[in-house]
C-alpha atoms as a PDB file:
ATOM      1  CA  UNK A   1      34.205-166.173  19.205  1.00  0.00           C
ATOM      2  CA  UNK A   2      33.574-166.870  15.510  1.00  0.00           C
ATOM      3  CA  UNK A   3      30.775-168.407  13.714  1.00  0.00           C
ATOM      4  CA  UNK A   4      30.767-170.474  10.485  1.00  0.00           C
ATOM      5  CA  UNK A   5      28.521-171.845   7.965  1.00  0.00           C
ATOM      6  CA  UNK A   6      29.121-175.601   6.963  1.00  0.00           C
ATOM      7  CA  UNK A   7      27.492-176.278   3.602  1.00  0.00           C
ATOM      8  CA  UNK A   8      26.956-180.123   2.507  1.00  0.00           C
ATOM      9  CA  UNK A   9      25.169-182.091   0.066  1.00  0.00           C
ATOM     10  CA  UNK A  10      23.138-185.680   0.639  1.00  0.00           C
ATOM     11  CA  UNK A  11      21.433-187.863  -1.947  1.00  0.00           C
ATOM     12  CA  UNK A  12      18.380-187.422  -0.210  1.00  0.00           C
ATOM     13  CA  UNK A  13      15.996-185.500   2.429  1.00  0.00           C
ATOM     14  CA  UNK A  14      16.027-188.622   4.368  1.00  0.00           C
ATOM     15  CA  UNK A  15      20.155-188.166   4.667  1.00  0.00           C
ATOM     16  CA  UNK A  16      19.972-185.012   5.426  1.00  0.00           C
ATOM     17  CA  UNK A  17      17.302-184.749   7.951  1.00  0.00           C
ATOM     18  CA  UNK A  18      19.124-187.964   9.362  1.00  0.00           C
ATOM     19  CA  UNK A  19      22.795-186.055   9.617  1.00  0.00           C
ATOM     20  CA  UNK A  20      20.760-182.789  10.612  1.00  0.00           C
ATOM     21  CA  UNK A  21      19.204-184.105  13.838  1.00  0.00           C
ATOM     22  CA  UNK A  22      22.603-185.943  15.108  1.00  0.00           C
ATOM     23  CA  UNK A  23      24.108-182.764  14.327  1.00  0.00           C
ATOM     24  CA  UNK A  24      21.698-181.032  16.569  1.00  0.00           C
ATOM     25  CA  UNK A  25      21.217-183.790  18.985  1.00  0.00           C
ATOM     26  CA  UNK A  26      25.267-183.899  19.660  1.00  0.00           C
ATOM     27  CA  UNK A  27      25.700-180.029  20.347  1.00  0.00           C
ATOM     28  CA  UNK A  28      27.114-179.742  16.880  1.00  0.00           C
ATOM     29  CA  UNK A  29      24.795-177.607  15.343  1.00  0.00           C
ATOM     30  CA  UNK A  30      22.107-175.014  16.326  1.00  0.00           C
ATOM     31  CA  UNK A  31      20.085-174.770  13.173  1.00  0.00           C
ATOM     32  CA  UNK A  32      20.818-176.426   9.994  1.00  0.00           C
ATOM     33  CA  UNK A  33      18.631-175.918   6.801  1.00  0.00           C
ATOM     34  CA  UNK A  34      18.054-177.733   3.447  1.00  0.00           C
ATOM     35  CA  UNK A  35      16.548-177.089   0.502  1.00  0.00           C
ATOM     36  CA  UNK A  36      16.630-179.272  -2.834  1.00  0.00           C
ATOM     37  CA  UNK A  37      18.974-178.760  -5.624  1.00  0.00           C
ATOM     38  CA  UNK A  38      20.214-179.888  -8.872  1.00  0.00           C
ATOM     39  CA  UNK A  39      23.721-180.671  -9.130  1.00  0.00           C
ATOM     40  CA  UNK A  40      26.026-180.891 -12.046  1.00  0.00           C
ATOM     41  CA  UNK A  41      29.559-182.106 -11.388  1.00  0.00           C
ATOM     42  CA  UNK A  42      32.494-184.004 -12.888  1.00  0.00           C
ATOM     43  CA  UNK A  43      33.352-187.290 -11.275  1.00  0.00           C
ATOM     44  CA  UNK A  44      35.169-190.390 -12.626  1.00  0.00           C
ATOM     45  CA  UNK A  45      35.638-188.719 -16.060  1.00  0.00           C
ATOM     46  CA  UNK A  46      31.927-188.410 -16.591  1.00  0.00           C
ATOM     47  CA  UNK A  47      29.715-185.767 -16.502  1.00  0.00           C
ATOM     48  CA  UNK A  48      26.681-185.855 -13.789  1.00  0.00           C
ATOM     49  CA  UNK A  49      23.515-184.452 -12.980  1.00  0.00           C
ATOM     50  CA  UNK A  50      21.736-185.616 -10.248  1.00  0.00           C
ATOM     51  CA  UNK A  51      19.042-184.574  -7.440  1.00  0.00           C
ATOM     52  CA  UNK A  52      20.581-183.104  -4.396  1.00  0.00           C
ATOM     53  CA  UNK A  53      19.704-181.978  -1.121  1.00  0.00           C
ATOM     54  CA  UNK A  54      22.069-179.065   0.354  1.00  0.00           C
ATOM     55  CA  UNK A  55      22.376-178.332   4.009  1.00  0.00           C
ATOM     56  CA  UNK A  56      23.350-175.021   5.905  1.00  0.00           C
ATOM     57  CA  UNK A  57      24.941-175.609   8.988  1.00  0.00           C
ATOM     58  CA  UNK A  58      25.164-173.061  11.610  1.00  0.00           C
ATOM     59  CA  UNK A  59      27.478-173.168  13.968  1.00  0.00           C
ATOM     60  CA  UNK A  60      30.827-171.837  16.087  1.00  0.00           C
ATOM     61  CA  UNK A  61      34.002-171.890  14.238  1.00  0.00           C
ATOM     62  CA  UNK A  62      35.915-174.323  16.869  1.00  0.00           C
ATOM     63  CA  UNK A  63      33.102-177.048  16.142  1.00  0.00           C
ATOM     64  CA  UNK A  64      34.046-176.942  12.228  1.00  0.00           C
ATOM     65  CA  UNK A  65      36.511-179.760  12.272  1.00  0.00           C
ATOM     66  CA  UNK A  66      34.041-181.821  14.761  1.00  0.00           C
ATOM     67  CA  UNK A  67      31.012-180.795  12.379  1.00  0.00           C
ATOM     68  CA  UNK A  68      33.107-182.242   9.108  1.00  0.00           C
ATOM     69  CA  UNK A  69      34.199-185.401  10.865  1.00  0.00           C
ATOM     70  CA  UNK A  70      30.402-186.172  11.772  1.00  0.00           C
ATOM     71  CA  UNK A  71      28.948-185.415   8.603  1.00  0.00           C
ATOM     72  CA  UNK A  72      31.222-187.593   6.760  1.00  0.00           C
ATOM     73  CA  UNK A  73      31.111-190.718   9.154  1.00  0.00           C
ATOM     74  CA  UNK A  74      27.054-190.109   8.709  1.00  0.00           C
ATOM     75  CA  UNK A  75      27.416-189.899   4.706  1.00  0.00           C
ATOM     76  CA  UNK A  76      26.621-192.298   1.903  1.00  0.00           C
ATOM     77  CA  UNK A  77      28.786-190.332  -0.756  1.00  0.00           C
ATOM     78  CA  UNK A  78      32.337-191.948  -1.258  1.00  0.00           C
ATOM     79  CA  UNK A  79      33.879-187.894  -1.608  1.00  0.00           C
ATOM     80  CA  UNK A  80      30.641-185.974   0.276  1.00  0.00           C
ATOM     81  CA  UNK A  81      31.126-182.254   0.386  1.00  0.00           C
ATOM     82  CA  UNK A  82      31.599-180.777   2.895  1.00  0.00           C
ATOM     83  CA  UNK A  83      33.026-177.032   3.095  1.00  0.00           C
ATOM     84  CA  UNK A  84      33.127-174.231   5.914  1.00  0.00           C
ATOM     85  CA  UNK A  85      32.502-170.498   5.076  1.00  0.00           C
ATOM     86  CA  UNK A  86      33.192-167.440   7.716  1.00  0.00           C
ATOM     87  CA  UNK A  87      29.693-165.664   8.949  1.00  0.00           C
ATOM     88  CA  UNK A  88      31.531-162.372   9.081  1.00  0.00           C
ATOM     89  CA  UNK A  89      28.915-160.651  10.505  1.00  0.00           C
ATOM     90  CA  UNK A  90      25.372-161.163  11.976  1.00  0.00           C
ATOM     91  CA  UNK A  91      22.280-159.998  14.239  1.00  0.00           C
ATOM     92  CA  UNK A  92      24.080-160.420  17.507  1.00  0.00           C
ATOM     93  CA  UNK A  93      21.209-161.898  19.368  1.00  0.00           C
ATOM     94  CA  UNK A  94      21.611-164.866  16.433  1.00  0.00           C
ATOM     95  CA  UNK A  95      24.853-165.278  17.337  1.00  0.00           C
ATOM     96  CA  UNK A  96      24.373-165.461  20.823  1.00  0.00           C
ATOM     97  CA  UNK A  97      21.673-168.355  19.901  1.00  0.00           C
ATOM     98  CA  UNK A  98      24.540-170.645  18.136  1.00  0.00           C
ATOM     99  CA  UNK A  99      26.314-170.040  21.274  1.00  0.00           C
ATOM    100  CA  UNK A 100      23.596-171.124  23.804  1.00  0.00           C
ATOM    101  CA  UNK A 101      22.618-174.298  21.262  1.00  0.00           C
ATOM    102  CA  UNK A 102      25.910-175.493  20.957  1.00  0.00           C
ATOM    103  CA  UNK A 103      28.671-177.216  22.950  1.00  0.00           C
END
């Protein structure tokens, strides 16, 4: 079984603790952290810098596509982001974890 790591950005802590726990709640998740950032991107032809909170969802690869869909029906962003990386490798009883907290 493989394991991915679903990085996403919200406005806000209250968005992202708010997509977090439905995450968790529905068996999408088992651990998903965030930390504040600064973000500087391109959008509409104009140059932005805004206050960000990033998330790091943990979770099995065949819930990616179920992960992505939830996020983005929980998100205030028009074009949120939303992007999977492989976990290559990892402390096996970790692993075992995302296994046990997810569906």
């Amino acid at each position: 079984m493989g394991y991915k790591l679903v990085y996403a950005t919200t406005n806000d802590e209250k968005e992202a603790e708010r997509i977090g726990k439905a995450l968790l709640k529905e068996g999408l998740a088992a651990c998903v952290n965030t930390c504040p950032i600064k973000s500087l991107y391109k959008w509409k032809g104009k140059v932005c810098k805004e206050n960000e909170m990033a998330m790091f969802i943990k979770t099995k690869a065949g819930l990616v596509d179920k992960v992505i869909e939830r996020v983005k029906a929980l998100h205030s962003y028009e074009v949120p982001c939303i992007v999977s990386l492989p976990i290559e490798k990892g402390y096996a009883k970790f692993l075992k974890w995302i296994d046990e907290s997810t569906i």
